[in-house]
N, C-alpha and C. Protein backbone atom coordinates (compact mmCIF):
# COMPACT_ATOMS: atom_id res chain seq x y z
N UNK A 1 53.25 26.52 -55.46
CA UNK A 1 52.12 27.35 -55.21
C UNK A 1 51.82 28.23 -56.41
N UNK A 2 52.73 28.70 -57.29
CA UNK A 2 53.03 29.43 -58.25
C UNK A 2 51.64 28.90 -59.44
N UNK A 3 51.96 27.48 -59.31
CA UNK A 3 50.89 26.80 -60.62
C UNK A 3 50.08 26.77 -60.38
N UNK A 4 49.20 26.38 -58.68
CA UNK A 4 48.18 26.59 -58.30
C UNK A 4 47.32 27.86 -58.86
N UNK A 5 48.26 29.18 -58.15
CA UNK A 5 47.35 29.73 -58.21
C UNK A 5 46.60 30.68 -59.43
N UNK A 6 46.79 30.52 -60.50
CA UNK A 6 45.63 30.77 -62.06
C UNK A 6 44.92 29.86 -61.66
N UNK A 7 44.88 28.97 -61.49
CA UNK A 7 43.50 27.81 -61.61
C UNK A 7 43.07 28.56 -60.19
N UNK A 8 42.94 28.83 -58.83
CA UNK A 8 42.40 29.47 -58.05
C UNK A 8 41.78 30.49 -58.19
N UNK A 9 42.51 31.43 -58.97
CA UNK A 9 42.01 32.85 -59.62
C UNK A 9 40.62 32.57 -60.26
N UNK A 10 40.95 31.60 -60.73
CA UNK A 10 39.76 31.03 -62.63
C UNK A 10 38.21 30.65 -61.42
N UNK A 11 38.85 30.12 -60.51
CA UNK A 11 37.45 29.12 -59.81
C UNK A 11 37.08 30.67 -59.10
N UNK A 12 38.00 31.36 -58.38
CA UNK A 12 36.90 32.74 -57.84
C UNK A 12 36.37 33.49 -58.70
N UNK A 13 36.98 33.41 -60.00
CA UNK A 13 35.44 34.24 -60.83
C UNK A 13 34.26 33.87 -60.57
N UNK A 14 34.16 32.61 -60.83
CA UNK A 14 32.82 31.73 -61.16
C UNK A 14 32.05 32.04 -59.79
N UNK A 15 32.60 32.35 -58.66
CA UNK A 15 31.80 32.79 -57.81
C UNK A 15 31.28 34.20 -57.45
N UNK A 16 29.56 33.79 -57.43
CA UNK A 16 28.59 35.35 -57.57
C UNK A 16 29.10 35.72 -56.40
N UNK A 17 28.47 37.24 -56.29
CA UNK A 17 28.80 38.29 -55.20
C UNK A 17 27.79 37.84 -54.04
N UNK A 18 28.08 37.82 -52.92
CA UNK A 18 26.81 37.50 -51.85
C UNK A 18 25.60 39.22 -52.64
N UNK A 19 24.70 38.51 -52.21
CA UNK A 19 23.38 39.17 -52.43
C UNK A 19 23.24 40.77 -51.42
N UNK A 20 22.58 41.52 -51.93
CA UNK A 20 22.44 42.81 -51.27
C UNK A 20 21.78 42.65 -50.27
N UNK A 21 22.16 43.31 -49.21
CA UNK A 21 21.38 43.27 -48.17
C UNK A 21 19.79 43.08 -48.12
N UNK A 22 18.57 42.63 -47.05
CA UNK A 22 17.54 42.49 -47.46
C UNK A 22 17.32 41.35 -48.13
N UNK A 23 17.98 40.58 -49.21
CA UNK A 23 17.30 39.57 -49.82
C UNK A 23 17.84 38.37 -49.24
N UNK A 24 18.89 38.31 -48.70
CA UNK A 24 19.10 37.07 -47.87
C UNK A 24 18.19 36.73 -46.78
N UNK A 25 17.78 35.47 -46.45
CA UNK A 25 17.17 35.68 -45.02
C UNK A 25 18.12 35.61 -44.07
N UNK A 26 17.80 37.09 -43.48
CA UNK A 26 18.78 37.24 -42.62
C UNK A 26 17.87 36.33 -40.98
N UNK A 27 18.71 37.45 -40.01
CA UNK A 27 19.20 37.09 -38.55
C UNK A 27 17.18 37.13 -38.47
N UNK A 28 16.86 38.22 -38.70
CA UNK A 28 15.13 38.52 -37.62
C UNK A 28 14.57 37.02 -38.48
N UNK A 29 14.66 37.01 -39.83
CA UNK A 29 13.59 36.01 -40.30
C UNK A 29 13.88 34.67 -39.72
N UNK A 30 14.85 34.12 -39.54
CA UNK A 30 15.15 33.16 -38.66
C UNK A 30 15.04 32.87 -37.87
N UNK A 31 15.22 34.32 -36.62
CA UNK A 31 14.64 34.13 -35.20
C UNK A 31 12.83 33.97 -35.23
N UNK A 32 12.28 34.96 -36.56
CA UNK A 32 11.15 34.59 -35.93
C UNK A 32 10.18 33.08 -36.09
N UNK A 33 11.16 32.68 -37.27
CA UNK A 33 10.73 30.94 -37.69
C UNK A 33 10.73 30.35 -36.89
N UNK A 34 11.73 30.29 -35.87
CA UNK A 34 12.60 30.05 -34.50
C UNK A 34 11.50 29.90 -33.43
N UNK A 35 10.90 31.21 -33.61
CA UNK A 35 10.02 31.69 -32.25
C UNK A 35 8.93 31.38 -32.38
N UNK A 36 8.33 31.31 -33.76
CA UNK A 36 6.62 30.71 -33.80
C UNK A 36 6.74 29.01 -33.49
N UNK A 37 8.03 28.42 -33.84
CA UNK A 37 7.49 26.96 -33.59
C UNK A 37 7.91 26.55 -32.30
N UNK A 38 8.64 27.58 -31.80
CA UNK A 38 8.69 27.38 -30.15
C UNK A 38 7.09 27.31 -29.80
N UNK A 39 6.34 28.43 -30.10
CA UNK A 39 5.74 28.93 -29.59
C UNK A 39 4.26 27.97 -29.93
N UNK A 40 4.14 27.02 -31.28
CA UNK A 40 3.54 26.28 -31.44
C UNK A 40 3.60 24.99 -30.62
N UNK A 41 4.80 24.85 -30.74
CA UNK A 41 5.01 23.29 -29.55
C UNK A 41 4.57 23.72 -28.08
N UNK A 42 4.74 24.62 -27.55
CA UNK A 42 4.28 25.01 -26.41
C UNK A 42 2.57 24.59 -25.93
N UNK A 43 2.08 25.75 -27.34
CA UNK A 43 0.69 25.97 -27.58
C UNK A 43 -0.33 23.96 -27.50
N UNK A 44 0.79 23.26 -27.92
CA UNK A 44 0.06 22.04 -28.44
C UNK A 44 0.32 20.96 -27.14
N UNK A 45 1.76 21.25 -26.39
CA UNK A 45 1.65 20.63 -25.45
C UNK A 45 1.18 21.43 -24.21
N UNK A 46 0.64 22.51 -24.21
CA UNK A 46 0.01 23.01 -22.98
C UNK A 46 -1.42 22.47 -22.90
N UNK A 47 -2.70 22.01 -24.44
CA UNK A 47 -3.50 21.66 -24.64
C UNK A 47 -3.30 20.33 -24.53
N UNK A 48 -2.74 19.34 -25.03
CA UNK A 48 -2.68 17.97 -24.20
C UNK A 48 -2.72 18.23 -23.09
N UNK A 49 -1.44 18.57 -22.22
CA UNK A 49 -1.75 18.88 -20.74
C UNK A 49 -2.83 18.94 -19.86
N UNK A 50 -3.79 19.87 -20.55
CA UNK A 50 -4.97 20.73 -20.32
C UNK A 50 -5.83 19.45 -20.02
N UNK A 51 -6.27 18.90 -21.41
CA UNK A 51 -7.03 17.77 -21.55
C UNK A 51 -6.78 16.22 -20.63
N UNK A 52 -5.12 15.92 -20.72
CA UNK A 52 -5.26 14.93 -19.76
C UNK A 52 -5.23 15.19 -17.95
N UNK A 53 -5.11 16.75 -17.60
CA UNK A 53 -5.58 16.88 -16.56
C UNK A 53 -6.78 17.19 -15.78
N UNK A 54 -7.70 17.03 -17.35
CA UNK A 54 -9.15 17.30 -17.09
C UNK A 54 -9.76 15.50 -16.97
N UNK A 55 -8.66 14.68 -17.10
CA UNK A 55 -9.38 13.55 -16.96
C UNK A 55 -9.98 12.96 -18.64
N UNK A 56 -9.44 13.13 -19.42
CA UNK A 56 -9.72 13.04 -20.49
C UNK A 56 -8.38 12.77 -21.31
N UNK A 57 -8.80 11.38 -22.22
CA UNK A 57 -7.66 11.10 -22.82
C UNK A 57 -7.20 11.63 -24.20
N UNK A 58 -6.23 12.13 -24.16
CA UNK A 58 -5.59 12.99 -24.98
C UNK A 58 -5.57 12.10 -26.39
N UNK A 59 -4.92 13.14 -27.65
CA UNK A 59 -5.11 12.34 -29.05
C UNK A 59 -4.14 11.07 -29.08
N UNK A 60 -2.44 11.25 -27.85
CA UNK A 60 -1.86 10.84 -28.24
C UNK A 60 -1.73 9.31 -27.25
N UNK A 61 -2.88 9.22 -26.54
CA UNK A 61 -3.09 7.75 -25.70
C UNK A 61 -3.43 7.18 -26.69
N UNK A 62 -2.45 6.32 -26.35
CA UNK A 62 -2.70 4.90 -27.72
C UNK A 62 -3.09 3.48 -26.56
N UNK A 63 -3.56 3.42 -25.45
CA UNK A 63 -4.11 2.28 -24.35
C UNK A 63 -5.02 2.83 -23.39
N UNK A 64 -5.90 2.22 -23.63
CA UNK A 64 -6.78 2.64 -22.04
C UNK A 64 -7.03 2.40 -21.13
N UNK A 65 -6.73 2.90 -20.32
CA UNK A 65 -6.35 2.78 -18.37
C UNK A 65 -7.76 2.24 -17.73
N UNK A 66 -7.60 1.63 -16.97
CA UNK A 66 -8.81 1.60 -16.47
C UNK A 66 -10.01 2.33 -16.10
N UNK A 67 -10.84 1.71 -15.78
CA UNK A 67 -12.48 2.79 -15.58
C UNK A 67 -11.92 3.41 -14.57
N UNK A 68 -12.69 4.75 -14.66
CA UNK A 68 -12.71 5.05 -13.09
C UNK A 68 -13.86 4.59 -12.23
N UNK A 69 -14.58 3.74 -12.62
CA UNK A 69 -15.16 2.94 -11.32
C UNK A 69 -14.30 1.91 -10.66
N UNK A 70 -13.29 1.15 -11.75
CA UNK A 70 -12.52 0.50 -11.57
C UNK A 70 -11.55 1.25 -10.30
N UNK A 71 -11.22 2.47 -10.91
CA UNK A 71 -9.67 2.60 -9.70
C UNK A 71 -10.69 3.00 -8.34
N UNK A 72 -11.55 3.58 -8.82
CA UNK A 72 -12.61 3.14 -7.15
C UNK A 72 -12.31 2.25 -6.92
N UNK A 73 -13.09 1.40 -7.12
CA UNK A 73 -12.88 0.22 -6.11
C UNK A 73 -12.08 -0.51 -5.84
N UNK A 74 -10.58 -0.44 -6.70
CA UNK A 74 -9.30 -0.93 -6.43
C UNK A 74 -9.02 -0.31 -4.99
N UNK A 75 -8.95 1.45 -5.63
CA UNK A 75 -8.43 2.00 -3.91
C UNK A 75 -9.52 1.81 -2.59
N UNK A 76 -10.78 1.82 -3.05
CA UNK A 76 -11.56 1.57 -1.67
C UNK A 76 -11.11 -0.14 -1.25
N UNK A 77 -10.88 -0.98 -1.72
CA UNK A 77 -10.03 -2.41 -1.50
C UNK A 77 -8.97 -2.07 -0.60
N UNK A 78 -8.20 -1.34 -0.91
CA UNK A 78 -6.74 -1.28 -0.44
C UNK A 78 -7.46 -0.26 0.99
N UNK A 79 -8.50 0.34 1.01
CA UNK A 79 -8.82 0.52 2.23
C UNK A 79 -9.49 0.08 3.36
N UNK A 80 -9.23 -1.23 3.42
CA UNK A 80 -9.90 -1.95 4.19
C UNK A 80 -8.71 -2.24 5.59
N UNK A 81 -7.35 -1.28 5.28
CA UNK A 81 -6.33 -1.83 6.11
C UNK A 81 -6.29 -0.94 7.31
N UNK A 82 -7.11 0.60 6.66
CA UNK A 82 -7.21 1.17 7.48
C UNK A 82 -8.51 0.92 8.25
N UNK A 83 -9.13 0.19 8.69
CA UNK A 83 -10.21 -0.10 9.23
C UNK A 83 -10.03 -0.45 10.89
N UNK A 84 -9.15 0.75 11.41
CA UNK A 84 -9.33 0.39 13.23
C UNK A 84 -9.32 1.52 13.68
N UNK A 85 -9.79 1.69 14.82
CA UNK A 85 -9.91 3.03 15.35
C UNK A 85 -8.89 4.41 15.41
N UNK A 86 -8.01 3.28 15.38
CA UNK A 86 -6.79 4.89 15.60
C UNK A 86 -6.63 5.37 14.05
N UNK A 87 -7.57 4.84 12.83
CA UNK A 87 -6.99 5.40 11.52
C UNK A 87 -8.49 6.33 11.61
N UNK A 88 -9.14 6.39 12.00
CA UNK A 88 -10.53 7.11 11.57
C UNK A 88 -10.35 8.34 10.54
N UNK A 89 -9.85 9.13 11.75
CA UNK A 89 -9.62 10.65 10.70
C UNK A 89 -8.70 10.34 9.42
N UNK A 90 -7.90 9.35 9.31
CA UNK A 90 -6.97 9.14 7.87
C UNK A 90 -8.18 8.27 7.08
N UNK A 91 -8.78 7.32 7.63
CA UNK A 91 -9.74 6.84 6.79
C UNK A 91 -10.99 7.51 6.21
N UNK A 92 -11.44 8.03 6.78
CA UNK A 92 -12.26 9.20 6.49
C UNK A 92 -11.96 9.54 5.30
N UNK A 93 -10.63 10.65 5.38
CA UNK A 93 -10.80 11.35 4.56
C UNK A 93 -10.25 10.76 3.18
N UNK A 94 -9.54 9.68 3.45
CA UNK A 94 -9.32 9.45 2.21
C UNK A 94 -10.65 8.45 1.43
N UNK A 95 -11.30 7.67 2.51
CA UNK A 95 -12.35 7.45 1.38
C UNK A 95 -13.36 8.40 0.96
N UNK A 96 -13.32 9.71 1.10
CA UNK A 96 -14.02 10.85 0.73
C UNK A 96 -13.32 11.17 -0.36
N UNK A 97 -12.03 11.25 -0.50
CA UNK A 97 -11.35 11.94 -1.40
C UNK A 97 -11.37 10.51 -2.50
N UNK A 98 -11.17 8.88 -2.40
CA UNK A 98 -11.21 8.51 -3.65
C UNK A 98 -13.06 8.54 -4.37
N UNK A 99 -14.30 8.74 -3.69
CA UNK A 99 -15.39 9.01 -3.84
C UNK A 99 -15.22 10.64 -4.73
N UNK A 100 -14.93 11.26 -4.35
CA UNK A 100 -14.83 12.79 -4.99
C UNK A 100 -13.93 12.81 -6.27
N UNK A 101 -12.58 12.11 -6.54
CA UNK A 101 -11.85 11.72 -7.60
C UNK A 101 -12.70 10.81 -8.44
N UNK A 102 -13.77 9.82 -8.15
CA UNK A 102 -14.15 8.83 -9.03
C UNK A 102 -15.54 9.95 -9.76
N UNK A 103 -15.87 10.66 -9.37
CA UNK A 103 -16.54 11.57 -9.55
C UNK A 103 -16.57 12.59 -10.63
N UNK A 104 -15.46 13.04 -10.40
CA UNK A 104 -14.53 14.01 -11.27
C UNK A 104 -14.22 13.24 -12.20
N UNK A 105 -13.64 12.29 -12.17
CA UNK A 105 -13.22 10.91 -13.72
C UNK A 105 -14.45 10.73 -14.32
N UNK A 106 -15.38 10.18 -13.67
CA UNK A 106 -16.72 9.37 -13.98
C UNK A 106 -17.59 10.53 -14.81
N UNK A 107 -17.75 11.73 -13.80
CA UNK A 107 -18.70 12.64 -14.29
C UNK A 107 -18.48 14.12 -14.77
N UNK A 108 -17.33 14.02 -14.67
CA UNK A 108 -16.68 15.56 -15.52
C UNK A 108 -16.82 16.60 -14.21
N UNK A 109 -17.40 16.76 -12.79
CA UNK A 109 -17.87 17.28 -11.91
C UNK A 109 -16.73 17.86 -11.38
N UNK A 110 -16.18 19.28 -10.52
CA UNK A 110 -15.34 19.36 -9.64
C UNK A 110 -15.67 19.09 -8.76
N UNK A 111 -15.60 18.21 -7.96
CA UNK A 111 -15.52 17.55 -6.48
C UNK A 111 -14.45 17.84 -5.73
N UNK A 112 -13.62 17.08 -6.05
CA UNK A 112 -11.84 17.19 -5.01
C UNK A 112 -11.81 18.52 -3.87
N UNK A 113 -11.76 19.33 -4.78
CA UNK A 113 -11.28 20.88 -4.26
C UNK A 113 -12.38 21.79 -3.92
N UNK A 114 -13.65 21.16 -3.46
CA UNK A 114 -14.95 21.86 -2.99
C UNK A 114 -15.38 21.69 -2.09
N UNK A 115 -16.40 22.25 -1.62
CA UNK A 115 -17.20 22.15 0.13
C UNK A 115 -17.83 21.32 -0.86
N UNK A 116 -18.49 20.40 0.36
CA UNK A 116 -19.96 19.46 0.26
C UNK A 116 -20.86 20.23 -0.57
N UNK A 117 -21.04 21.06 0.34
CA UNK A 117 -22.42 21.65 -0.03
C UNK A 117 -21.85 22.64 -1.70
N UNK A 118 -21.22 23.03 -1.95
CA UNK A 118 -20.94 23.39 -3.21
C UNK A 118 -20.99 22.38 -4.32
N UNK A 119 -20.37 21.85 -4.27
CA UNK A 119 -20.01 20.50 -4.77
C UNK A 119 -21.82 19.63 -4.86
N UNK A 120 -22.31 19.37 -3.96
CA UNK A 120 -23.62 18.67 -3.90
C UNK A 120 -24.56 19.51 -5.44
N UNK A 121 -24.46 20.82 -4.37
CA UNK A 121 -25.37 21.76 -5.41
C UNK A 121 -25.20 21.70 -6.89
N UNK A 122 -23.69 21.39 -7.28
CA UNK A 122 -23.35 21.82 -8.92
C UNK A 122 -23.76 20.14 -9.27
N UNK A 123 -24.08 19.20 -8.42
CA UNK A 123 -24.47 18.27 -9.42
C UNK A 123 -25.31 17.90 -8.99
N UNK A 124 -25.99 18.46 -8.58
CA UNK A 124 -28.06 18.53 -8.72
C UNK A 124 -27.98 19.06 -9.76
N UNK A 125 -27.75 20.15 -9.84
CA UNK A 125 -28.29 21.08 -11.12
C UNK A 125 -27.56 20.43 -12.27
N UNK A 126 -26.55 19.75 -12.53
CA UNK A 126 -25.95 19.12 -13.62
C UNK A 126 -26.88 18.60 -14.14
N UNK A 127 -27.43 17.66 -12.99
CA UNK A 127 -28.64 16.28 -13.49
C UNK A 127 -27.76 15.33 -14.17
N UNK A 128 -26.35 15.21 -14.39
CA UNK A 128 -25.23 13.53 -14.44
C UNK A 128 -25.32 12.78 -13.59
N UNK A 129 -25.86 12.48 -12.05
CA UNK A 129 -25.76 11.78 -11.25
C UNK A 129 -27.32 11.15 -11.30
N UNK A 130 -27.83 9.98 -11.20
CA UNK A 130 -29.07 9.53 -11.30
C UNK A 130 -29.63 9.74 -9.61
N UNK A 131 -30.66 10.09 -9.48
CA UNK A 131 -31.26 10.60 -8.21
C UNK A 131 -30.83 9.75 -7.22
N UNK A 132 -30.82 8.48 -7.41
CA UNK A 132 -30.42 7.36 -6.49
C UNK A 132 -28.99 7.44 -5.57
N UNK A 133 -28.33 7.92 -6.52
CA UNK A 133 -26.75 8.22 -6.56
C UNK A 133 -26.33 9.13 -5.60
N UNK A 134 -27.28 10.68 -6.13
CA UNK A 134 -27.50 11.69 -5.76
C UNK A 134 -27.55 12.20 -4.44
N UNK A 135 -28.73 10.88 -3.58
CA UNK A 135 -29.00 11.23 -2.26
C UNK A 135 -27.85 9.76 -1.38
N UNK A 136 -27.51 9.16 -1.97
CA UNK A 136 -26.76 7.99 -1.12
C UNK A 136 -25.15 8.94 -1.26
N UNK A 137 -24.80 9.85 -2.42
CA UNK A 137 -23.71 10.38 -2.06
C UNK A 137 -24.10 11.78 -1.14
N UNK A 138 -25.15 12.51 -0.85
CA UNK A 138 -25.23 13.43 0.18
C UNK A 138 -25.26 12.66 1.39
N UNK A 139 -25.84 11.86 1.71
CA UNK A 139 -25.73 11.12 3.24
C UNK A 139 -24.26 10.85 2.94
N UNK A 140 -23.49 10.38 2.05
CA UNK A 140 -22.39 9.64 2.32
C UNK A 140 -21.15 10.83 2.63
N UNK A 141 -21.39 11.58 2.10
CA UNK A 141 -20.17 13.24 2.23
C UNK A 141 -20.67 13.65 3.78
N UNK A 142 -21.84 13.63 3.67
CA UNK A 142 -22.53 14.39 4.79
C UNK A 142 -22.02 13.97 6.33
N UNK A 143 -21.67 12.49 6.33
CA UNK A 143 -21.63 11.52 7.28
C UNK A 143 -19.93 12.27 7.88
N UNK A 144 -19.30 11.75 6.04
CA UNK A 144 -17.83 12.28 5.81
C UNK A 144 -17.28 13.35 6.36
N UNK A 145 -18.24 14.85 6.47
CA UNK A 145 -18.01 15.53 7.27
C UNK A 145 -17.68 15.88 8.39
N UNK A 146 -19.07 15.03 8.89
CA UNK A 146 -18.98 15.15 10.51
C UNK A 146 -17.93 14.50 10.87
N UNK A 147 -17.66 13.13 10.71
CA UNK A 147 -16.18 12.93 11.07
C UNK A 147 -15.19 13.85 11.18
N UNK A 148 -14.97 14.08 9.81
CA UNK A 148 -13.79 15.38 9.58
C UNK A 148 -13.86 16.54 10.84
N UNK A 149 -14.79 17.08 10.71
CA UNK A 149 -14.59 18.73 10.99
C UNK A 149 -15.70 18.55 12.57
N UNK A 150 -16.62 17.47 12.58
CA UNK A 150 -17.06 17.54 13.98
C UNK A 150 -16.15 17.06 14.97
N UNK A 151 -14.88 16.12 14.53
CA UNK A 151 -14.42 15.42 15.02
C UNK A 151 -15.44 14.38 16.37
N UNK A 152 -16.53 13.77 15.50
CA UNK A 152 -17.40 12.93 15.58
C UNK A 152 -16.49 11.22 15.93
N UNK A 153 -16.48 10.74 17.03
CA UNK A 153 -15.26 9.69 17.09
C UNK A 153 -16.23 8.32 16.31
N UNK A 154 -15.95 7.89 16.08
CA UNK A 154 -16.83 5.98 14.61
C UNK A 154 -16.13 4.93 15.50
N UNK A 155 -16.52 3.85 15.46
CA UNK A 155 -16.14 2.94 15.75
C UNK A 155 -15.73 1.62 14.46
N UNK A 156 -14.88 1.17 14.29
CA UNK A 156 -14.40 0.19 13.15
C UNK A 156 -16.27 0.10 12.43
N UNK A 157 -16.79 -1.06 13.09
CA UNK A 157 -18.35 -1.40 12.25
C UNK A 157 -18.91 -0.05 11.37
N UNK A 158 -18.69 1.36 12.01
CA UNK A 158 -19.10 2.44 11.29
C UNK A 158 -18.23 2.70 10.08
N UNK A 159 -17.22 2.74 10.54
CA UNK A 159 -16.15 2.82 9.09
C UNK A 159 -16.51 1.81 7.79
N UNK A 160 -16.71 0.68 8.42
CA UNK A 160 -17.11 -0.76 7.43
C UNK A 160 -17.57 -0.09 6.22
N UNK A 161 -19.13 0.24 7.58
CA UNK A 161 -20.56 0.58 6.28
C UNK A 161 -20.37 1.70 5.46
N UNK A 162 -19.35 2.70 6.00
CA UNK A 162 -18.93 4.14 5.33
C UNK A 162 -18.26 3.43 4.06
N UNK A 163 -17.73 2.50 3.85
CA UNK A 163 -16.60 2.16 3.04
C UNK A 163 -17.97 1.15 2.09
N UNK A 164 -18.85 0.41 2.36
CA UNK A 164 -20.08 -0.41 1.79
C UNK A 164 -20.44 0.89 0.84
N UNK A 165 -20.88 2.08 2.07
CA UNK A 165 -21.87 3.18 1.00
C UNK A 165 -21.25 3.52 0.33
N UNK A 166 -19.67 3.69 0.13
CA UNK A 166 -18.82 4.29 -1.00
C UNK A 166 -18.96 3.36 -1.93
N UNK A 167 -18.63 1.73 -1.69
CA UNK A 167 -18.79 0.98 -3.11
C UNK A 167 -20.47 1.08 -3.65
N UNK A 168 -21.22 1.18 -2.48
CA UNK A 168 -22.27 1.00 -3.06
C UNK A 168 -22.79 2.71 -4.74
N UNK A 169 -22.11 3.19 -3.90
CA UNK A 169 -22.27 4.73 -4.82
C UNK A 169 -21.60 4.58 -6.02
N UNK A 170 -20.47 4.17 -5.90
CA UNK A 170 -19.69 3.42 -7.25
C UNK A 170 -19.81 2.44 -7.97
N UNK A 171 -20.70 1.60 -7.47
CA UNK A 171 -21.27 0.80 -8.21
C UNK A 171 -23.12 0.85 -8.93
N UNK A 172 -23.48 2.08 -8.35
CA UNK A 172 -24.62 2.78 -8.49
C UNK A 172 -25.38 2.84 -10.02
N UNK A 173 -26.55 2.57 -10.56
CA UNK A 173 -26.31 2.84 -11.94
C UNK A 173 -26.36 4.69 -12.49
N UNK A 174 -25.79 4.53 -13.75
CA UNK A 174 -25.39 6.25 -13.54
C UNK A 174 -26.66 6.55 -14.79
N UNK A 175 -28.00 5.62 -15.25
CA UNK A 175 -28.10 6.40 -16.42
C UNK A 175 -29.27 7.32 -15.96
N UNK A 176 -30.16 6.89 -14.92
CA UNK A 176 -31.20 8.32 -14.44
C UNK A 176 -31.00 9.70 -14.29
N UNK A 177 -30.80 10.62 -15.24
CA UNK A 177 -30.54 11.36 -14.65
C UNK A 177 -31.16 12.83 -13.39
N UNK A 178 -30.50 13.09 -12.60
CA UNK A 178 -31.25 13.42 -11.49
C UNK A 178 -31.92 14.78 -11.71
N UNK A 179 -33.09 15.07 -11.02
CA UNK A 179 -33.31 16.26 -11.25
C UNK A 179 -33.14 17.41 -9.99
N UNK A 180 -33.05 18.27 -10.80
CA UNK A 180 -32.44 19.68 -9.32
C UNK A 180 -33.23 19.25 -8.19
N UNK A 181 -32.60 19.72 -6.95
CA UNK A 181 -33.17 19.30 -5.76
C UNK A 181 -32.88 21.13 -5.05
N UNK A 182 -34.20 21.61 -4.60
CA UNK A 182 -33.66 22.79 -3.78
C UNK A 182 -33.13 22.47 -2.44
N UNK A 183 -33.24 20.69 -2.65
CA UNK A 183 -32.72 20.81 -0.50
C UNK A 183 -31.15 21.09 -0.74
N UNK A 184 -30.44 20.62 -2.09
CA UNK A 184 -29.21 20.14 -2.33
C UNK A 184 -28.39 21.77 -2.72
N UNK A 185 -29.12 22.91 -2.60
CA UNK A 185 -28.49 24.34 -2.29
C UNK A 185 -28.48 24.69 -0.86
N UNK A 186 -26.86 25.14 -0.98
CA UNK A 186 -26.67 25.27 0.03
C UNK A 186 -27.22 26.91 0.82
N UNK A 187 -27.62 26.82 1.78
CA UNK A 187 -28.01 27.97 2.09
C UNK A 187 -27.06 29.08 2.25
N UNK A 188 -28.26 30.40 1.24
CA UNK A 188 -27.30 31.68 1.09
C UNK A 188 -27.01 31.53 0.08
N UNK A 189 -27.06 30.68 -1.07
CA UNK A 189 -26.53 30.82 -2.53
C UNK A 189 -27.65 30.94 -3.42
N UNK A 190 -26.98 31.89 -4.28
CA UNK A 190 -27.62 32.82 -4.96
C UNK A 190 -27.72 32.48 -6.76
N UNK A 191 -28.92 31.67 -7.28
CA UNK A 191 -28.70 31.23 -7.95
C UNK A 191 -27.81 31.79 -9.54
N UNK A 192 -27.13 30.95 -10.06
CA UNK A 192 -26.45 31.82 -11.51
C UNK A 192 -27.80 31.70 -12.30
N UNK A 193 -27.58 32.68 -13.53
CA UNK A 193 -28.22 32.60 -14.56
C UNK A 193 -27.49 32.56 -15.88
């Protein structure tokens, strides 16, 4: 150990003094390098998020899913099983709800999570739905209702044509666009400006 250590001595000269306080990056500058790119990855996947839950495909979809006229009419297909009397109220509402989702895909519209009559009103005044569209989906919600909430009893043949007017609405052409209708406010609403 004796011979070792001069040559040990010789190599710790050559080494500088750690630096004065302050010029190292210390502990904060690190945490906060730390904390902005937390805080960036967050920022970037909360905005994808945002976007593909608005129905809109994000930067990082590299395939495209089908139309949403398409998953219409896939799921109104698959509803042809519910077509007997004891499904009414389940049929109902779910072909209301894939009509209101193809909607929201198709036309940027909130549908899903609205009254009829709210919902009707914001896309009159949009003018995205071509007039044609417009009044075959108010009879068609309208119908949708009464089922629902009148508890109005249908018979299978009624369900059929409920399930016809849904493809027919989805298969509707979309480029007319419609113009405001005052029947399509609901009464008591107070127009925005």
């Amino acid at each position: 150990m004796s011979d070792k250590a001069p040559e040990l001595l010789e190599d710790l000269r050559y080494l500088s003094p750690p630096p004065p306080e302050g010029e190292a990056l210390g502990g904060w500058l690190w945490l906060a390098i730390v904390g902005s790119s937390v805080v960036v990855v967050l920022a970037v996947t909360w905005l994808f998020w945002r976007q593909r839950r608005r129905g809109k495909h994000g930067v990082l979809s590299f395939t495209e899913g089908p139309s949403p006229q398409a998953k219409a009419l896939s799921s109104l297909a698959e509803l042809e099983k519910l077509l007997v009397a004891e499904q009414q109220r389940v049929f109902t509402q779910r072909v209301s709800d894939i009509v209101r989702v193809y909607i929201e895909e198709q036309f940027g519209l909130r549908a899903l999570h609205r009254s009829t009559e709210e919902f009707l009103f914001e896309a009159a005044q949009s003018g995205r739905l071509a007039q044609a569209a417009d009044d075959l989906l108010h009879d068609f919600l309208t119908e949708c209702d009464q089922i629902k909430f009148a508890k109005r009893e249908v018979i299978v043949d009624a369900m059929r044509a409920m399930l016809e007017r849904a493809r027919e609405f989805v298969n509707a052409p979309l480029t007319e666009p419609a113009q405001p209708s005052v029947s399509s406010r609901p009464q008591g609403a107070v127009a925005q400006s």
